[in-house]
Protein backbone atom coordinates (compact mmCIF):
# COMPACT_ATOMS: atom_id res chain seq x y z
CA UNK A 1 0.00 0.00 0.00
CA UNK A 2 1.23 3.45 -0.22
CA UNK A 3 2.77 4.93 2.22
CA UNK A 4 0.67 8.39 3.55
CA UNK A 5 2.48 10.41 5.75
CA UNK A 6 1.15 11.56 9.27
CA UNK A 7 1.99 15.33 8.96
CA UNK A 8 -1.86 15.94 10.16
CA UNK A 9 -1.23 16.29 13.82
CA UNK A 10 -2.39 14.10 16.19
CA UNK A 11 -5.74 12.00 16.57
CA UNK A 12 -8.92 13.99 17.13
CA UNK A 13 -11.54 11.17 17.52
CA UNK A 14 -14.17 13.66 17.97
CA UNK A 15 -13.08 15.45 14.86
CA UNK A 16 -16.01 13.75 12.27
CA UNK A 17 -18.76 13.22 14.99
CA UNK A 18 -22.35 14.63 13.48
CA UNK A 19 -20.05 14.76 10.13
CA UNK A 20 -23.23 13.04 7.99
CA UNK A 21 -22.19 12.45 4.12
CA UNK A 22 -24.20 14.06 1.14
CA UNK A 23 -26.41 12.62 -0.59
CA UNK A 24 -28.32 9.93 0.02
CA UNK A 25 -32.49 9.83 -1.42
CA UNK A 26 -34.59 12.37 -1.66
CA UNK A 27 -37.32 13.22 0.94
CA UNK A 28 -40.65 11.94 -0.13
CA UNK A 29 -39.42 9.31 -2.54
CA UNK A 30 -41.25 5.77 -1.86
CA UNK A 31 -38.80 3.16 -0.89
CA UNK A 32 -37.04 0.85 -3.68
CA UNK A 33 -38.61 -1.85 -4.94
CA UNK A 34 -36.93 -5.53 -4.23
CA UNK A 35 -35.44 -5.65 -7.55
CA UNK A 36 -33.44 -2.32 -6.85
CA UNK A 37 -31.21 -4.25 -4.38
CA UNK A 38 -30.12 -6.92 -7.09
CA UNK A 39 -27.69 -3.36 -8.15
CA UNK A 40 -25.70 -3.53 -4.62
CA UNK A 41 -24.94 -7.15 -4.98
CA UNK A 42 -21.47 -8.37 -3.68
CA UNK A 43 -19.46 -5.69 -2.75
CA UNK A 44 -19.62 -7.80 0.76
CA UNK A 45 -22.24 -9.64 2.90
CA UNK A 46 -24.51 -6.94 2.34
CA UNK A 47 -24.27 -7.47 -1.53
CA UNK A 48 -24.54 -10.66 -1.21
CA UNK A 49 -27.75 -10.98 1.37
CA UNK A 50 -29.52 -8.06 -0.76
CA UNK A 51 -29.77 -10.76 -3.44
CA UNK A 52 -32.16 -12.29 -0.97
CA UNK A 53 -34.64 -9.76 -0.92
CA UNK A 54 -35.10 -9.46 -4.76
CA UNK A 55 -36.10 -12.86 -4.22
CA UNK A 56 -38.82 -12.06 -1.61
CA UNK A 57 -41.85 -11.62 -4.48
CA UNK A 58 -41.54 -14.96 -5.08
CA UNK A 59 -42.61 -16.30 -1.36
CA UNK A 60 -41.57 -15.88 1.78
CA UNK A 61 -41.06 -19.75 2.53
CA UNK A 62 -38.66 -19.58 -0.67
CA UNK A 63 -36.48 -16.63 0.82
CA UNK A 64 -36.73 -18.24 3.79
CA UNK A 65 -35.19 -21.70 2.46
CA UNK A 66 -32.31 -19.57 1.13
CA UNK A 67 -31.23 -17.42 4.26
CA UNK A 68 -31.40 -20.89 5.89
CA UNK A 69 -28.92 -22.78 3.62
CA UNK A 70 -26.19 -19.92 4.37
CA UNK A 71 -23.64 -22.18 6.49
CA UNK A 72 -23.25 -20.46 9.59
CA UNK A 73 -19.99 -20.74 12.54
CA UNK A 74 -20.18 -20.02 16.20
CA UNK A 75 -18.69 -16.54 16.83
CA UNK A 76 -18.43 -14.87 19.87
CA UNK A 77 -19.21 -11.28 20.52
CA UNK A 78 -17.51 -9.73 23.74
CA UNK A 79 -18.85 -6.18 23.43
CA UNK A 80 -15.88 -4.66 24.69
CA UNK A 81 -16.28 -1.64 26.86
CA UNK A 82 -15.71 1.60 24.63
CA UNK A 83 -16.47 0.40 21.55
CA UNK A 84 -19.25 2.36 20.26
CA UNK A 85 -21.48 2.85 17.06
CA UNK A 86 -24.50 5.08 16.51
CA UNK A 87 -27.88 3.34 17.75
CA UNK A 88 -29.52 2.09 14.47
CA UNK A 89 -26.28 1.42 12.78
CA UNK A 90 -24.95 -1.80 11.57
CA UNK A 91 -21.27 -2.88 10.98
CA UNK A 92 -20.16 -6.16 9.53
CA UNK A 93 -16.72 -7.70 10.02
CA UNK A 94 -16.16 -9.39 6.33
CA UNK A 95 -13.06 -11.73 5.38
CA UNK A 96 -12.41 -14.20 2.82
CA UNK A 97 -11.31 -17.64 2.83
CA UNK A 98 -7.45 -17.86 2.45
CA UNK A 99 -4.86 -20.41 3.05
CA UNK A 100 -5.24 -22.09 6.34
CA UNK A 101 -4.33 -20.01 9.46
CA UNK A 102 -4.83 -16.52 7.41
CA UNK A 103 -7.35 -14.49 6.33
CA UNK A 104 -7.65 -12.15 3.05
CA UNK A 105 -9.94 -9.53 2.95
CA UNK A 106 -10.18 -8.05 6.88
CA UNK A 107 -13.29 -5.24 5.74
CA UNK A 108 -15.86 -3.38 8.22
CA UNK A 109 -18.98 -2.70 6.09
CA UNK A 110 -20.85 -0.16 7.76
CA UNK A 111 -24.49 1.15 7.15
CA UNK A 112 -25.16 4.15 8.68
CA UNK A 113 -27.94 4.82 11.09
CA UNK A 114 -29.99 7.70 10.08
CA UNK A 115 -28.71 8.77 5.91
CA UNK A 116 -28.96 6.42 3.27
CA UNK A 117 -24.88 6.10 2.74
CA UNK A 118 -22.62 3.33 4.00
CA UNK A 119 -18.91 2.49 3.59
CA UNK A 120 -16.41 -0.18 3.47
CA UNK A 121 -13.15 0.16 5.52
CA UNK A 122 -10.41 -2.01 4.47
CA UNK A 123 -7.53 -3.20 6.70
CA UNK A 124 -4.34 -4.57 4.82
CA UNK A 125 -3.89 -8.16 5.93
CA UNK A 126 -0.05 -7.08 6.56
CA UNK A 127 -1.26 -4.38 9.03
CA UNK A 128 0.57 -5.45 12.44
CA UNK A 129 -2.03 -5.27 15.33
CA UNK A 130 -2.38 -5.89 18.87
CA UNK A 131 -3.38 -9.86 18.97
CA UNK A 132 -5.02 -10.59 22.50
CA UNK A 133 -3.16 -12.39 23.97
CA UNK A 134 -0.72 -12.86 21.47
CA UNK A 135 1.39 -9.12 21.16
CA UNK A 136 2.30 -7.61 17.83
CA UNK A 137 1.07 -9.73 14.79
CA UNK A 138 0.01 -8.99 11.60
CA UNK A 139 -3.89 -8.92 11.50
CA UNK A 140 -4.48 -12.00 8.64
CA UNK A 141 -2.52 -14.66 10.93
CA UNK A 142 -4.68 -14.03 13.50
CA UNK A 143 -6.87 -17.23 12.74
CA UNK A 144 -3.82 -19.43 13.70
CA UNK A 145 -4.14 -18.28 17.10
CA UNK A 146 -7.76 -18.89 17.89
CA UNK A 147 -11.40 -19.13 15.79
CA UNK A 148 -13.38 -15.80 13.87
CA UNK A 149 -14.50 -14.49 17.51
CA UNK A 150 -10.70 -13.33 18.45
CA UNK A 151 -10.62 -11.70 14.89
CA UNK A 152 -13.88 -9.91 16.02
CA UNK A 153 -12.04 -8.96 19.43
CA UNK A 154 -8.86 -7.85 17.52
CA UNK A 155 -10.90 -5.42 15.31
CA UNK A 156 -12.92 -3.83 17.94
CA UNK A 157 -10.20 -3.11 19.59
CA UNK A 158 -7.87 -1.65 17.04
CA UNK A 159 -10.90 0.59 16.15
CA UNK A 160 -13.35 0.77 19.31
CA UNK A 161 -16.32 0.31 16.76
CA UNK A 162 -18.81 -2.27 18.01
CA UNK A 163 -19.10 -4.88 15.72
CA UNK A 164 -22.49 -6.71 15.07
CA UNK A 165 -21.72 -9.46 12.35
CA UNK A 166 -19.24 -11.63 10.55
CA UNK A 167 -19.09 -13.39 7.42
CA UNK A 168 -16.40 -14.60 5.53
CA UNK A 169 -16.72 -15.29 1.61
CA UNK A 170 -14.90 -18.40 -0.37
CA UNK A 171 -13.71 -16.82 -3.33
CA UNK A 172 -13.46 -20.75 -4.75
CA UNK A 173 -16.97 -20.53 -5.03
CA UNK A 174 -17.11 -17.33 -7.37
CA UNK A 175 -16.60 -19.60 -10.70
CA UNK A 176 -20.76 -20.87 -10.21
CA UNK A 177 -21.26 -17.18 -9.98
CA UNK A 178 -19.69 -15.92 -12.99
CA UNK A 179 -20.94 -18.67 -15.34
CA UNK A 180 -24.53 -17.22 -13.79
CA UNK A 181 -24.46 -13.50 -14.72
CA UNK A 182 -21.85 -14.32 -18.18
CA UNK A 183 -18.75 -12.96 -16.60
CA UNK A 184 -17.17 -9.71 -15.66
CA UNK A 185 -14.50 -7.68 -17.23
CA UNK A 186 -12.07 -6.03 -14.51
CA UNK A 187 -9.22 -3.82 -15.47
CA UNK A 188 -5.34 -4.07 -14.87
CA UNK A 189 -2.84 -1.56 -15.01
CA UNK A 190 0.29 -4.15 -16.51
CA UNK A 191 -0.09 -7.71 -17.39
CA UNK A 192 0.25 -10.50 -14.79
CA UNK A 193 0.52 -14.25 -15.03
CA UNK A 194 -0.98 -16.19 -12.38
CA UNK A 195 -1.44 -20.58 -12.83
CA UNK A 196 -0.19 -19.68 -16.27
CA UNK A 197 -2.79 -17.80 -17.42
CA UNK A 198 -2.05 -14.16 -18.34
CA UNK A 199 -4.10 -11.60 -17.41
CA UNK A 200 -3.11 -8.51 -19.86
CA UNK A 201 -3.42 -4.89 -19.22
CA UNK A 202 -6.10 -3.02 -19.95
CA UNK A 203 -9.63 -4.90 -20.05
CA UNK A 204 -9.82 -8.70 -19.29
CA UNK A 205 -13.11 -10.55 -18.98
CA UNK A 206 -13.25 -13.22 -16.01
CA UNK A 207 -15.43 -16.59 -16.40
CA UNK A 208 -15.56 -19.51 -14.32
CA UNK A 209 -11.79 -20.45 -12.54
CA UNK A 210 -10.33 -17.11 -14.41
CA UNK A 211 -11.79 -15.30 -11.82
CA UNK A 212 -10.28 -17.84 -8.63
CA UNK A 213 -6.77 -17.41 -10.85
CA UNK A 214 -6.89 -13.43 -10.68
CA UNK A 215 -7.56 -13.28 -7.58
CA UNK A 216 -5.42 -15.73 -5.73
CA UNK A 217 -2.33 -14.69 -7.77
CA UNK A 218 1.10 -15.78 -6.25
CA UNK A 219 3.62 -13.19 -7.54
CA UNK A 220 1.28 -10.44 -5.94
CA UNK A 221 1.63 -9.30 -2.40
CA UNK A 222 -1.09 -10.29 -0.19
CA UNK A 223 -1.93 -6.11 -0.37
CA UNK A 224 -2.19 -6.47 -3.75
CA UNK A 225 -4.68 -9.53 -3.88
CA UNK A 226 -6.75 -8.09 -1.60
CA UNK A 227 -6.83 -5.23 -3.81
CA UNK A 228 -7.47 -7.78 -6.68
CA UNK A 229 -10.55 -9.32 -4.58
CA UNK A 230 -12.49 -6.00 -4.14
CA UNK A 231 -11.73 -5.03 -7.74
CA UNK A 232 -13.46 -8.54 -8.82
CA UNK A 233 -16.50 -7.60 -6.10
CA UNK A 234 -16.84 -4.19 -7.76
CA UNK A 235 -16.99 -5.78 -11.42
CA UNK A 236 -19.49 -8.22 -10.27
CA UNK A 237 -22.06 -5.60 -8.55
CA UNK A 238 -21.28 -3.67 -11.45
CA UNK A 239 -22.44 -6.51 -13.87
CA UNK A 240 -25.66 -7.58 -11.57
CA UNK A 241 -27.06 -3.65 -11.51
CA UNK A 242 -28.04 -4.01 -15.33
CA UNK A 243 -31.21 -5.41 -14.46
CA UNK A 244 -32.34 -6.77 -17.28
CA UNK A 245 -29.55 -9.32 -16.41
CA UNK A 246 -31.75 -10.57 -13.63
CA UNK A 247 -35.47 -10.33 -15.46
CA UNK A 248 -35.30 -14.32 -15.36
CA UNK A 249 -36.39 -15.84 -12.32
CA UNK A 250 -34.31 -18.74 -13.48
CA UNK A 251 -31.01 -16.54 -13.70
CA UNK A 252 -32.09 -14.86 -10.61
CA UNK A 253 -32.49 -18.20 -8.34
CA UNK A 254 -29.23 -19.53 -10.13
CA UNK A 255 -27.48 -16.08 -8.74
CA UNK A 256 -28.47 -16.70 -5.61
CA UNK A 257 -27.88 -19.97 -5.13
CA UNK A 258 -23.88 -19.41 -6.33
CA UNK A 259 -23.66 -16.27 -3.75
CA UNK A 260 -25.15 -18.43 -0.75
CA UNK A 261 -22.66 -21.07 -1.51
CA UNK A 262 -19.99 -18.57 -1.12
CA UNK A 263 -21.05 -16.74 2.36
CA UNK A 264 -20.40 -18.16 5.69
CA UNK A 265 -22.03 -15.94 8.73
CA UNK A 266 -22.36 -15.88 12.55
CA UNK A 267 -25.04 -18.19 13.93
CA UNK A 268 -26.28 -14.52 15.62
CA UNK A 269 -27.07 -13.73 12.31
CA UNK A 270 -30.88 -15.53 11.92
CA UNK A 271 -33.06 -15.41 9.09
CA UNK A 272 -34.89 -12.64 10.08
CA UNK A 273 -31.49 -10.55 10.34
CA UNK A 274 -30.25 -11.64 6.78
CA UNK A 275 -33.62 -10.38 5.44
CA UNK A 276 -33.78 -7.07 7.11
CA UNK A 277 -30.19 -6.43 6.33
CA UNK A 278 -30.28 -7.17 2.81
CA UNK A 279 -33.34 -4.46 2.77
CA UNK A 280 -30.92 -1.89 3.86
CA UNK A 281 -28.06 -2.51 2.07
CA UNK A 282 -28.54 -0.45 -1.34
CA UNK A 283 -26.96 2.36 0.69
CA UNK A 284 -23.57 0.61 -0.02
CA UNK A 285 -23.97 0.50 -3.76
CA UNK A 286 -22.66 2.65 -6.36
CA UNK A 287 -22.08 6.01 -5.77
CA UNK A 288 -23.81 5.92 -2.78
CA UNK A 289 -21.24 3.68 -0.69
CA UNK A 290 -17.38 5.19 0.27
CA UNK A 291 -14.54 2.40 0.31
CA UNK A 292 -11.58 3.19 1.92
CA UNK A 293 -8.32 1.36 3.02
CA UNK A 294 -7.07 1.97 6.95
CA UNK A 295 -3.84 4.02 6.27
CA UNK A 296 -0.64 2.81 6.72
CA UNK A 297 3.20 3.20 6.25
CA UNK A 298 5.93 0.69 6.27
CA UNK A 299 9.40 0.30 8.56
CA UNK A 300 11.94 -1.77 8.08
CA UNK A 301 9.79 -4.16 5.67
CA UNK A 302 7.05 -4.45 8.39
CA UNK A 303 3.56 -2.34 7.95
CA UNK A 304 2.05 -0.32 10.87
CA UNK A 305 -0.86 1.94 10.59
CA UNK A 306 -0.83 6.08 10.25
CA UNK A 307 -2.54 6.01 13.38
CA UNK A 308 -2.50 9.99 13.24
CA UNK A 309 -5.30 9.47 10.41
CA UNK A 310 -6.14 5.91 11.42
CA UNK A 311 -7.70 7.23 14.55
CA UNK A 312 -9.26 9.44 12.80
CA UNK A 313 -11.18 6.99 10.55
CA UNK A 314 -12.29 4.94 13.37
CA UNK A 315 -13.83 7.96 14.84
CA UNK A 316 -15.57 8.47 10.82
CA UNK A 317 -16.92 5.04 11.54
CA UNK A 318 -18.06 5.13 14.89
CA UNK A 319 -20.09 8.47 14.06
CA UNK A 320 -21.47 7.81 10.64
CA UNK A 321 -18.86 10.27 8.91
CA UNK A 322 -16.72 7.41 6.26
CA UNK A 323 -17.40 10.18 3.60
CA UNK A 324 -16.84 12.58 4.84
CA UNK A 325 -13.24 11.03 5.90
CA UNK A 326 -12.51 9.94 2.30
CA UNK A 327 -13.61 13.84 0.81
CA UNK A 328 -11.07 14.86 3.44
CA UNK A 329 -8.15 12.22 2.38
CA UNK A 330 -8.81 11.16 -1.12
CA UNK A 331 -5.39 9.20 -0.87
CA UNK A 332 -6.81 6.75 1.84
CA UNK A 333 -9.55 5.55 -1.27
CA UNK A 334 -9.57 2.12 -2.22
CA UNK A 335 -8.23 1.98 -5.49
CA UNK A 336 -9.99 -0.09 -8.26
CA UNK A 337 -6.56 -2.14 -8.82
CA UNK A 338 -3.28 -2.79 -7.21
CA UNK A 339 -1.40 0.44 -8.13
């Protein structure tokens, strides 16, 4: 990741409280239709769950049956003391599936409480964080030290935001997917080989193992396949908001089937959550949703947060204010590709 310097002055956690972001829908406009939320699918559990509700025309007992297949993990939640969010919001802890005893992706997906926005903090996997119990580490090998709950511990407190949810996604399971919507065309800024197929610059359509190729490549640093990961989450929502893609109720239920192979969530999480989530989620989507990466700077090979704007954004999240944070420091944006 690039290194941003911490010339800003110190932490000032209070800084973005009341800091609401623009935008958001009009007063007076009647709520989306189901079919709305297919546009915010997979940018994280909430893409994936908003699938759901598109669904929910068709029967409750049918959306029902599908929030019920999602596999789901015991995970504690220890509320620790301090960490905060505003009542009404919702933050998810999302990771993906990596090689055993790491995790990828380590995002918080946040919907805020009272606006229609929402954002999705990423954490570089390299970031080195206060384990419990364990000292210094960096935050992806945390699952060789314990299950998802002492993830959920580190997070909240690195950041002091209360954490209601995880989920992890298996990126092995995005092939179904793709051969369901036709495939996605992401774009790379120089050509990369990965299982000996070559990914050029410029425009590349993904279908079926393509996709698991691009974004599990081995001469990329773990940074950069994260990177790689959201980039191939963004093409995807991008490719599921053309809605005529979805007008099939066949293509629709074969969608959803792929995405609730992929998701694994808390067993907190009951049907009745997954449903009202996914109802909320559109705030995330397209150019109402703010994705940002946690800040850092590297010494001596090993990566440490800016905490001097790290702070900062943890204070964005815990008071609704991730946009306004990224309008203040473009340069902590999650780029569209590993620059």
């Amino acid at each position: 990741m690039s290194e941003i310097s911490g010339q800003n002055g110190p932490a000032d956690p209070e800084r973005f409280a009341g800091r609401g972001s623009a935008g958001g829908q009009p007063r007076g406009r009647r709520p989306a239709r189901p079919r709305r939320g297919l546009r915010v699918a997979l940018v994280s559990l909430a893409s994936f769950v908003v699938l759901l509700g598109a669904v929910a025309a068709g029967g409750y007992a049918f959306v029902n049956a599908l929030a019920g297949s999602i596999q789901r993990i015991p995970v504690k939640f220890t509320k620790l003391e301090g960490a905060t969010e505003p009542a009404g919001a919702t933050t998810v802890l999302l990771t993906s599936a990596s090689e055993p005893g790491s995790s990828g992706l380590i995002m918080l997906l946040h919907l805020d409480a009272h606006d229609k926005r929402g954002g999705v903090v990423s954490i570089s996997p390299q970031t080195l964080v206060q384990v419990p119990g364990h000292g210094l580490k960096p935050i992806d090998s945390t699952p060789r030290y314990g299950d998802p709950s002492l993830l959920v511990k580190t997070v909240e407190q690195l950041t002091h935001v209360k954490i209601d949810h995880y989920a992890r996604i298996d990126f092995t399971g995005v092939s179904n997917l793709l051969n369901a919507i036709g495939g996605v065309n992401v774009t790379l800024p120089k050509e990369t080989v990965s299982n000996g197929y070559t990914f050029h610059a410029g425009v590349n359509q993904l279908n079926g193992i393509s996709a698991v190729y691009y974004v599990r490549n081995p001469s990329l640093s773990p940074d950069s396949r994260v990177v790689l990961q959201q980039n191939l989450l963004r093409a995807i929502l991008d490719k599921i908001s053309n809605e005529q893609l979805l007008t099939s109720p066949l293509t629709a239920i074969r969608v959803v089937q792929a995405v609730v192979a992929m998701l694994i969530v808390d067993s907190n999480f009951t049907n009745t959550a997954v449903e009202s989530f996914a109802s909320q989620v559109g705030r995330v989507g397209g150019s109402t949703g703010t994705f940002v990466t946690a800040p850092t700077h590297t010494v001596s090979g090993a990566v440490h947060l800016n905490s001097s704007l790290s702070d900062k954004l943890w204070a964005a999240i815990r008071h609704d204010s991730i946009a306004a944070f990224a309008a203040e420091y473009p340069a902590t944006t999650t780029p569209a590709a590993p620059r």
